[in-house]
N, C-alpha and C. Protein backbone atom coordinates (compact mmCIF):
# COMPACT_ATOMS: atom_id res chain seq x y z
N UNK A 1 24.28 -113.37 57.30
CA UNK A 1 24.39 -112.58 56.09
C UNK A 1 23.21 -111.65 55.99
N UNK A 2 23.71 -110.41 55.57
CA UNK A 2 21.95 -109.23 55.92
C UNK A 2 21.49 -109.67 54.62
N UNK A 3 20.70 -108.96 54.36
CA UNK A 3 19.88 -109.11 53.19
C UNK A 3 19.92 -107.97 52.14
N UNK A 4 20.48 -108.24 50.82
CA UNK A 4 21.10 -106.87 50.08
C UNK A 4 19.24 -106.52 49.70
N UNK A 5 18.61 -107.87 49.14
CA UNK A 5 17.79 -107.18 48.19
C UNK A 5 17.62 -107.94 46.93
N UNK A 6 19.30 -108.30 46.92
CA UNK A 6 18.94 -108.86 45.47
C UNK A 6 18.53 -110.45 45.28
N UNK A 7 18.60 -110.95 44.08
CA UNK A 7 17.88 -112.24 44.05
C UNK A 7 18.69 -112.90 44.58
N UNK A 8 18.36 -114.50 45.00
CA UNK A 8 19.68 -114.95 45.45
C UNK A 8 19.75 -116.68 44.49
N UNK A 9 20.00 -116.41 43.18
CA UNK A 9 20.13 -117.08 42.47
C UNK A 9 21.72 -117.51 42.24
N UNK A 10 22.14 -116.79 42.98
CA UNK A 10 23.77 -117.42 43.71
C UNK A 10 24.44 -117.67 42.07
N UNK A 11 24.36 -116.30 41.42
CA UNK A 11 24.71 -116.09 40.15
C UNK A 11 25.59 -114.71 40.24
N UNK A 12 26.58 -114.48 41.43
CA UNK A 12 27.09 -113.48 41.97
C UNK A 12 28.35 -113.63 41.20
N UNK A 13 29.01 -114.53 40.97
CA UNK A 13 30.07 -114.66 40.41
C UNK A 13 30.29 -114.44 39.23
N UNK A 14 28.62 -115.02 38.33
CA UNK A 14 28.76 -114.67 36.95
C UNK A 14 28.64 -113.30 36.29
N UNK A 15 28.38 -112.28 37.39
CA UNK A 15 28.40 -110.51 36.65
C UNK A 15 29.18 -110.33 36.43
N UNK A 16 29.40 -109.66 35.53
CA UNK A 16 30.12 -109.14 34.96
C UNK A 16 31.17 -107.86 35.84
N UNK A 17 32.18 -107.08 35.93
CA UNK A 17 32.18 -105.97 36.32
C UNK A 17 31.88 -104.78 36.00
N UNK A 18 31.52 -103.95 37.00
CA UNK A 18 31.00 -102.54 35.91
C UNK A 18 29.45 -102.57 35.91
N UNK A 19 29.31 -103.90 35.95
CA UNK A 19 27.38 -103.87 35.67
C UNK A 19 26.67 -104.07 37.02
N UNK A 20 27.33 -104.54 38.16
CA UNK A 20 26.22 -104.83 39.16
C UNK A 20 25.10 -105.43 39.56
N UNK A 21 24.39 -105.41 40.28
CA UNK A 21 23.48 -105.80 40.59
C UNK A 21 22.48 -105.19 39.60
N UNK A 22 21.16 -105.94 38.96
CA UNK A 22 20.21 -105.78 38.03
C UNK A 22 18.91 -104.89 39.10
N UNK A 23 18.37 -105.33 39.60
CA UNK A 23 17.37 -104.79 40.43
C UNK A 23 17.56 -103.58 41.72
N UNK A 24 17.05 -102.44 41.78
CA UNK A 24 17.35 -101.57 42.75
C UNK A 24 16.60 -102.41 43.94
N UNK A 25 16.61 -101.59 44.59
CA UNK A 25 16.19 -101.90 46.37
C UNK A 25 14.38 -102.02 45.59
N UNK A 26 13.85 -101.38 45.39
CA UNK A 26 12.25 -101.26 45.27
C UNK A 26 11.92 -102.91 44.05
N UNK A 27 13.16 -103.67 43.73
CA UNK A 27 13.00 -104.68 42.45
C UNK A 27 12.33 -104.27 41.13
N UNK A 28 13.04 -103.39 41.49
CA UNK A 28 12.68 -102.52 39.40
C UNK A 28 14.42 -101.79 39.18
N UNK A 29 14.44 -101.68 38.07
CA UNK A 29 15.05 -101.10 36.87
C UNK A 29 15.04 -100.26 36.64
N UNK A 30 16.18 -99.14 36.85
CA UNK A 30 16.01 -98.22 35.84
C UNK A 30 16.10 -97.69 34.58
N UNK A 31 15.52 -96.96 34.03
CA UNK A 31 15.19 -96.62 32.53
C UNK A 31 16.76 -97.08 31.93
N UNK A 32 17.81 -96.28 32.23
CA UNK A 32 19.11 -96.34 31.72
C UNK A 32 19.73 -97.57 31.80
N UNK A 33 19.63 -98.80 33.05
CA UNK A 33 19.99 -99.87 33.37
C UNK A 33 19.52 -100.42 32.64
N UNK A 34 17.98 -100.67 31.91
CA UNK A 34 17.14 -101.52 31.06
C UNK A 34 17.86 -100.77 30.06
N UNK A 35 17.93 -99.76 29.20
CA UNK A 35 18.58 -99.37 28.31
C UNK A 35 20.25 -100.19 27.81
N UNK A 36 21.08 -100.27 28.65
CA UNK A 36 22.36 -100.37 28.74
C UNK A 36 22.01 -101.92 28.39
N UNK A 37 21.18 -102.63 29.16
CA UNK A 37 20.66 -104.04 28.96
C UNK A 37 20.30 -104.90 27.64
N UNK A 38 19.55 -103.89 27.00
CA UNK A 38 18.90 -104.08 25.23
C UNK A 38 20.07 -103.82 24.33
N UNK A 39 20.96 -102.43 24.43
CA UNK A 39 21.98 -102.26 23.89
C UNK A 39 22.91 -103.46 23.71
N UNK A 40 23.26 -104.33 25.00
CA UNK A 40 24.22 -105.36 25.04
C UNK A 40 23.42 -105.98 24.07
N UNK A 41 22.67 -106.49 24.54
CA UNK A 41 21.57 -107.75 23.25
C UNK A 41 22.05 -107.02 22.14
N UNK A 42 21.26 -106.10 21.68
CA UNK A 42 21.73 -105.63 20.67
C UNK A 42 23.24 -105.71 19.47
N UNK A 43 23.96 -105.31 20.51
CA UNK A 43 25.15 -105.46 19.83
C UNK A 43 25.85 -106.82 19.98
N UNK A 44 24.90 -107.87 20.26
CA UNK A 44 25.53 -109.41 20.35
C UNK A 44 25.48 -110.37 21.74
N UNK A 45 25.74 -109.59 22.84
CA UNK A 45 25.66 -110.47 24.11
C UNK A 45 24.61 -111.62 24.03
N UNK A 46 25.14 -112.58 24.05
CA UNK A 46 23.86 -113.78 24.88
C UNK A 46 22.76 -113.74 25.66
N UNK A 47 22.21 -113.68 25.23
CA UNK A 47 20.73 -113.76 26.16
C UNK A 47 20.60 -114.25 27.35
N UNK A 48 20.96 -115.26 27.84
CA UNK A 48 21.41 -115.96 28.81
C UNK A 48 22.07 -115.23 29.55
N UNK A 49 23.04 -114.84 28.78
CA UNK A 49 24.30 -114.39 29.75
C UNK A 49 23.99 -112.72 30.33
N UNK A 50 23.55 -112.43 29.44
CA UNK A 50 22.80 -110.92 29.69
C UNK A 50 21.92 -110.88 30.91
N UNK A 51 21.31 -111.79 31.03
CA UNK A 51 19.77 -112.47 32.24
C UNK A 51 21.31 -112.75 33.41
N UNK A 52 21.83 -113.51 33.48
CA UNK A 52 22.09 -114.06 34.58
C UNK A 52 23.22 -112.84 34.89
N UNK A 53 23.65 -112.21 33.94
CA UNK A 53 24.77 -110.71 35.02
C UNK A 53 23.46 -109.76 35.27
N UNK A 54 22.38 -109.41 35.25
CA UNK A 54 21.76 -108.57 35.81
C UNK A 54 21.04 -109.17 36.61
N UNK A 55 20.73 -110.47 36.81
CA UNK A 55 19.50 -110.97 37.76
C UNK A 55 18.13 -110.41 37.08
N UNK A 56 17.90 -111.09 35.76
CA UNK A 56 16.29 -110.90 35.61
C UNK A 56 16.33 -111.72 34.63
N UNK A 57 14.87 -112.22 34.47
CA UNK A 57 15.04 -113.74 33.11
C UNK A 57 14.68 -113.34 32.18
N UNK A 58 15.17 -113.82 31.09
CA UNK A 58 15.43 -113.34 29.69
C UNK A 58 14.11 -113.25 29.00
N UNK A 59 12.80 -113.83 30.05
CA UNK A 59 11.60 -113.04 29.11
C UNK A 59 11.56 -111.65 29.24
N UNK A 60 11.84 -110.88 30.39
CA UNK A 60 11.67 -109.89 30.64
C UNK A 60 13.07 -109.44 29.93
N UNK A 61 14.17 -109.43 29.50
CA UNK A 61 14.99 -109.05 28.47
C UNK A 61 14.65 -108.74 27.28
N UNK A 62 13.99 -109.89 26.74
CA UNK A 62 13.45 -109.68 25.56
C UNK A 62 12.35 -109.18 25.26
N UNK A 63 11.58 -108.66 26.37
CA UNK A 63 10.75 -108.11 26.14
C UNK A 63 10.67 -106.47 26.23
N UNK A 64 11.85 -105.74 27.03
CA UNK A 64 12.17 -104.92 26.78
C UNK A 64 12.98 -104.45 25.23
N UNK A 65 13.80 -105.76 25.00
CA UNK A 65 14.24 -105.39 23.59
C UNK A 65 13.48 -105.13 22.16
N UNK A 66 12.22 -106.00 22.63
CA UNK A 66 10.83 -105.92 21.75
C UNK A 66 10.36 -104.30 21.83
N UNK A 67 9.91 -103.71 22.93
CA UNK A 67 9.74 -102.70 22.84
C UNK A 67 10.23 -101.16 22.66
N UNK A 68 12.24 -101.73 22.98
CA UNK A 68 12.79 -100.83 22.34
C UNK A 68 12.77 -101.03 20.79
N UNK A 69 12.47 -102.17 20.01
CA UNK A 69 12.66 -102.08 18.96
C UNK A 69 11.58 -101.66 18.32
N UNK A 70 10.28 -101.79 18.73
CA UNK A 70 8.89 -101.16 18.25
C UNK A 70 8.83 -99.69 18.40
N UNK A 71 10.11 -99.42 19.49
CA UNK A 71 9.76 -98.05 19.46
C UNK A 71 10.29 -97.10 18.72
N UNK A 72 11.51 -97.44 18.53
CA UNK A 72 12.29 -97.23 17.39
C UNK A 72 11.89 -97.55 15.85
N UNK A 73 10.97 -98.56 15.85
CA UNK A 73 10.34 -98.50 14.38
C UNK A 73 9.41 -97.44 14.38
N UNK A 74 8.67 -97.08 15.14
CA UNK A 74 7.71 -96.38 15.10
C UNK A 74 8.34 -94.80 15.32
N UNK A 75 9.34 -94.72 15.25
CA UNK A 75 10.00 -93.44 15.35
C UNK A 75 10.61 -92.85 14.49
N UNK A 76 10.79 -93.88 13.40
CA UNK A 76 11.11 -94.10 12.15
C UNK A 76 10.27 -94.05 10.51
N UNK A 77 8.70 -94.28 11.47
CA UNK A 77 7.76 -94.64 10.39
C UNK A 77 6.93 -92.60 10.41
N UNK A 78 7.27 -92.11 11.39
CA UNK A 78 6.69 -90.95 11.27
C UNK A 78 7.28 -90.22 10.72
N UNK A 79 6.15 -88.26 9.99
CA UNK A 79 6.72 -87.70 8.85
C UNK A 79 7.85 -86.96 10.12
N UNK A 80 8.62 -86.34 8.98
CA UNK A 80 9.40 -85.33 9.24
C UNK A 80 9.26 -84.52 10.66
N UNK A 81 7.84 -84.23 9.48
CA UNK A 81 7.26 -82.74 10.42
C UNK A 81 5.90 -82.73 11.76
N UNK A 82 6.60 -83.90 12.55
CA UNK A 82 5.51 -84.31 13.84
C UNK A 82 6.03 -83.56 14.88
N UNK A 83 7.66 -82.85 14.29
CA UNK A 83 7.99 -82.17 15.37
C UNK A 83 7.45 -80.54 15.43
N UNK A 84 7.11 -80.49 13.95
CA UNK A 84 6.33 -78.82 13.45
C UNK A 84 5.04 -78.77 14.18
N UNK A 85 4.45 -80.43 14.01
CA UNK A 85 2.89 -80.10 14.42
C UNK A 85 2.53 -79.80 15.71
N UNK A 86 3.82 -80.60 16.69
CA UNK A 86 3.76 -80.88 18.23
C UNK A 86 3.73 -79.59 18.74
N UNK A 87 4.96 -78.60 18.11
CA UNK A 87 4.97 -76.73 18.02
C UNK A 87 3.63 -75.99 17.80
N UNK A 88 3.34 -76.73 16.71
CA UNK A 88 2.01 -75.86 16.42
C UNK A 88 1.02 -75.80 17.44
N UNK A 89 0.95 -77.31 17.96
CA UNK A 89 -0.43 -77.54 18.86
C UNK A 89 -0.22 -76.84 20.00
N UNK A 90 1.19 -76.64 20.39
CA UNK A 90 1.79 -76.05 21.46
C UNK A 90 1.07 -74.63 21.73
N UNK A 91 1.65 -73.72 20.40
CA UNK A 91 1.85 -72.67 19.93
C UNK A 91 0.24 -72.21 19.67
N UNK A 92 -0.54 -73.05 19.30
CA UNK A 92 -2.36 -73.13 19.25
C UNK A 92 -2.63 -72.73 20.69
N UNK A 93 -2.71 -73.50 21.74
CA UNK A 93 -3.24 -73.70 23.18
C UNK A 93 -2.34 -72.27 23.61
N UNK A 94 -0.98 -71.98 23.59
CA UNK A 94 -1.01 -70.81 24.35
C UNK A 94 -1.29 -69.41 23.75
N UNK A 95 -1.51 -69.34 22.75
CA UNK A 95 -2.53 -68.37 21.73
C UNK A 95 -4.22 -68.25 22.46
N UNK A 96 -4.80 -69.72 22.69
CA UNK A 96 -6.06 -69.64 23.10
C UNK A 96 -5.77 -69.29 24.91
N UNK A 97 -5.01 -69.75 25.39
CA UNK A 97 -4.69 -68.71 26.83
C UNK A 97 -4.72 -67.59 26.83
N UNK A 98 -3.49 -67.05 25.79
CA UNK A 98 -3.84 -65.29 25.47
C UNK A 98 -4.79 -64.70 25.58
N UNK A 99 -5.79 -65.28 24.49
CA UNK A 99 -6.68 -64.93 23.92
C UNK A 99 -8.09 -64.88 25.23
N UNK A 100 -7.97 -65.50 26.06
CA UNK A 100 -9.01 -66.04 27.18
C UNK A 100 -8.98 -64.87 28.10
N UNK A 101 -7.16 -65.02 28.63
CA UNK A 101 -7.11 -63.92 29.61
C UNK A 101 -7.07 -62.56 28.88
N UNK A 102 -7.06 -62.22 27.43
CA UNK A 102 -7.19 -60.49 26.91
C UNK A 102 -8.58 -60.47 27.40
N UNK A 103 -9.46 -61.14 26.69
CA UNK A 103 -11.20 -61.05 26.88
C UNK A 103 -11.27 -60.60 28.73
N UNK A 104 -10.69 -61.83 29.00
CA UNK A 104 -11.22 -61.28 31.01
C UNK A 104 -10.31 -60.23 31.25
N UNK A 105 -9.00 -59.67 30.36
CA UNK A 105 -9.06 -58.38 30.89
C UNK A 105 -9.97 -57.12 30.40
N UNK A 106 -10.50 -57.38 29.38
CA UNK A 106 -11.56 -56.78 28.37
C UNK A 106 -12.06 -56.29 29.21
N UNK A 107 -13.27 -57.34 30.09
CA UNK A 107 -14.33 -57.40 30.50
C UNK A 107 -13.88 -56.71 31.77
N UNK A 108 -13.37 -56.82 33.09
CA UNK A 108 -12.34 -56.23 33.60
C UNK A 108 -12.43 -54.74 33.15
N UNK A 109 -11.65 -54.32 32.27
CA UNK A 109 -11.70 -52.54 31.90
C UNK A 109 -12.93 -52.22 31.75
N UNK A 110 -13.97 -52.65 31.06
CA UNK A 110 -15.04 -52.18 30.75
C UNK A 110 -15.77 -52.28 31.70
N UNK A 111 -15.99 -52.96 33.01
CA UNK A 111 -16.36 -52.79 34.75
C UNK A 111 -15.98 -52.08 35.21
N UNK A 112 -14.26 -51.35 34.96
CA UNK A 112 -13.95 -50.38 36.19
C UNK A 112 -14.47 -48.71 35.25
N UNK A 113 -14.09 -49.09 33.66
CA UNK A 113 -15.00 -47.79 33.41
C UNK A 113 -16.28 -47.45 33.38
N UNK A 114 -17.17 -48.47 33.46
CA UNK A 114 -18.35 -48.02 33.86
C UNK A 114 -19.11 -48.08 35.02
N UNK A 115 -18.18 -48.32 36.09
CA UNK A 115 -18.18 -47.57 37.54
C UNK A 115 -18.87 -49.18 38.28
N UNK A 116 -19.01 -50.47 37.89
CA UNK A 116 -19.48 -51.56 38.46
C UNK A 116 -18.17 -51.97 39.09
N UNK A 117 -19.05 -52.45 40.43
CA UNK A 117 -17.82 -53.51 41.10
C UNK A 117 -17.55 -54.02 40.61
N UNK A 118 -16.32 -54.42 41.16
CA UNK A 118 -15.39 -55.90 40.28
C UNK A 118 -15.85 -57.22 41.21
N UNK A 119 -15.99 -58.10 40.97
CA UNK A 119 -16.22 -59.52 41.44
C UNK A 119 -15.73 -59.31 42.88
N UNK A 120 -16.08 -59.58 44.16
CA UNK A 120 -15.59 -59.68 45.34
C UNK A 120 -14.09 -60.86 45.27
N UNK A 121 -13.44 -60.62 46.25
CA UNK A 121 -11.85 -61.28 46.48
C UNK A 121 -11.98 -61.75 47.64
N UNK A 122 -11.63 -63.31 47.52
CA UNK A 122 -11.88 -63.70 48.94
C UNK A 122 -10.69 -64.11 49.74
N UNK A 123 -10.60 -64.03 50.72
CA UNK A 123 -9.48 -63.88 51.46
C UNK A 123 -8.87 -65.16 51.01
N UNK A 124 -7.43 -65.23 51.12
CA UNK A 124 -6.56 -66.28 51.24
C UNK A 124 -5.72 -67.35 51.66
N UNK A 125 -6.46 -66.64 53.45
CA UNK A 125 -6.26 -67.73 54.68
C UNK A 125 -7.05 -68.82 54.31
């Protein structure tokens, strides 16, 4: 028999269909698979039973469900307008870019009109 990868807790029978194997080749999860995982909890599945169709133990179940649920409180507990400020700070930093490269083109015009070299250019090989 080759070796898939997955655990061999000879709990092959009890998956479910549709859900598969719990662990990729590298023995991690992906975001959406752990997602789809909390959701079941969520909406009622057994804990147990949830652990043994994906192949992973229900601390690590519930501990993803812990942190989808903290994250979701905390997504909940913020104002309105964190999405105005996130813009603003945005909208701040590429204002101060502007503002950086007008000056070095400033400085720039006022070198070629008063007849000074410009900074040497060094090759790009």
């Amino acid at each position: 028999m080759a070796d898939t990868g997955e655990p061999s807790s000879g709990s092959k029978g009890a998956r479910e269909p549709g859900h598969g194997p719990g662990l990729g080749r590298s023995g991690r999860m992906s975001r959406e698979r752990k997602l789809a995982a909390v959701l079941r909890l969520l909406r009622g599945e057994d804990l147990d039973h949830v652990s043994r169709s994906l192949g992973v133990t229900a601390a690590t179940l519930s501990g993803w469900r812990e942190a989808f649920l903290s994250s979701g409180e905390a997504a909940l507990a913020t104002k309105p307008t964190d999405a105005k400020q996130i813009e603003l700070g945005r909208l701040k930093a590429k204002l101060g870019e502007v503002m950086l490269e007008r000056e070095l083109l400033a400085e720039k015009v006022a070198a070629l009109e008063s007849g000074l070299p410009l900074g040497r250019r060094r090759s790009r090989l």
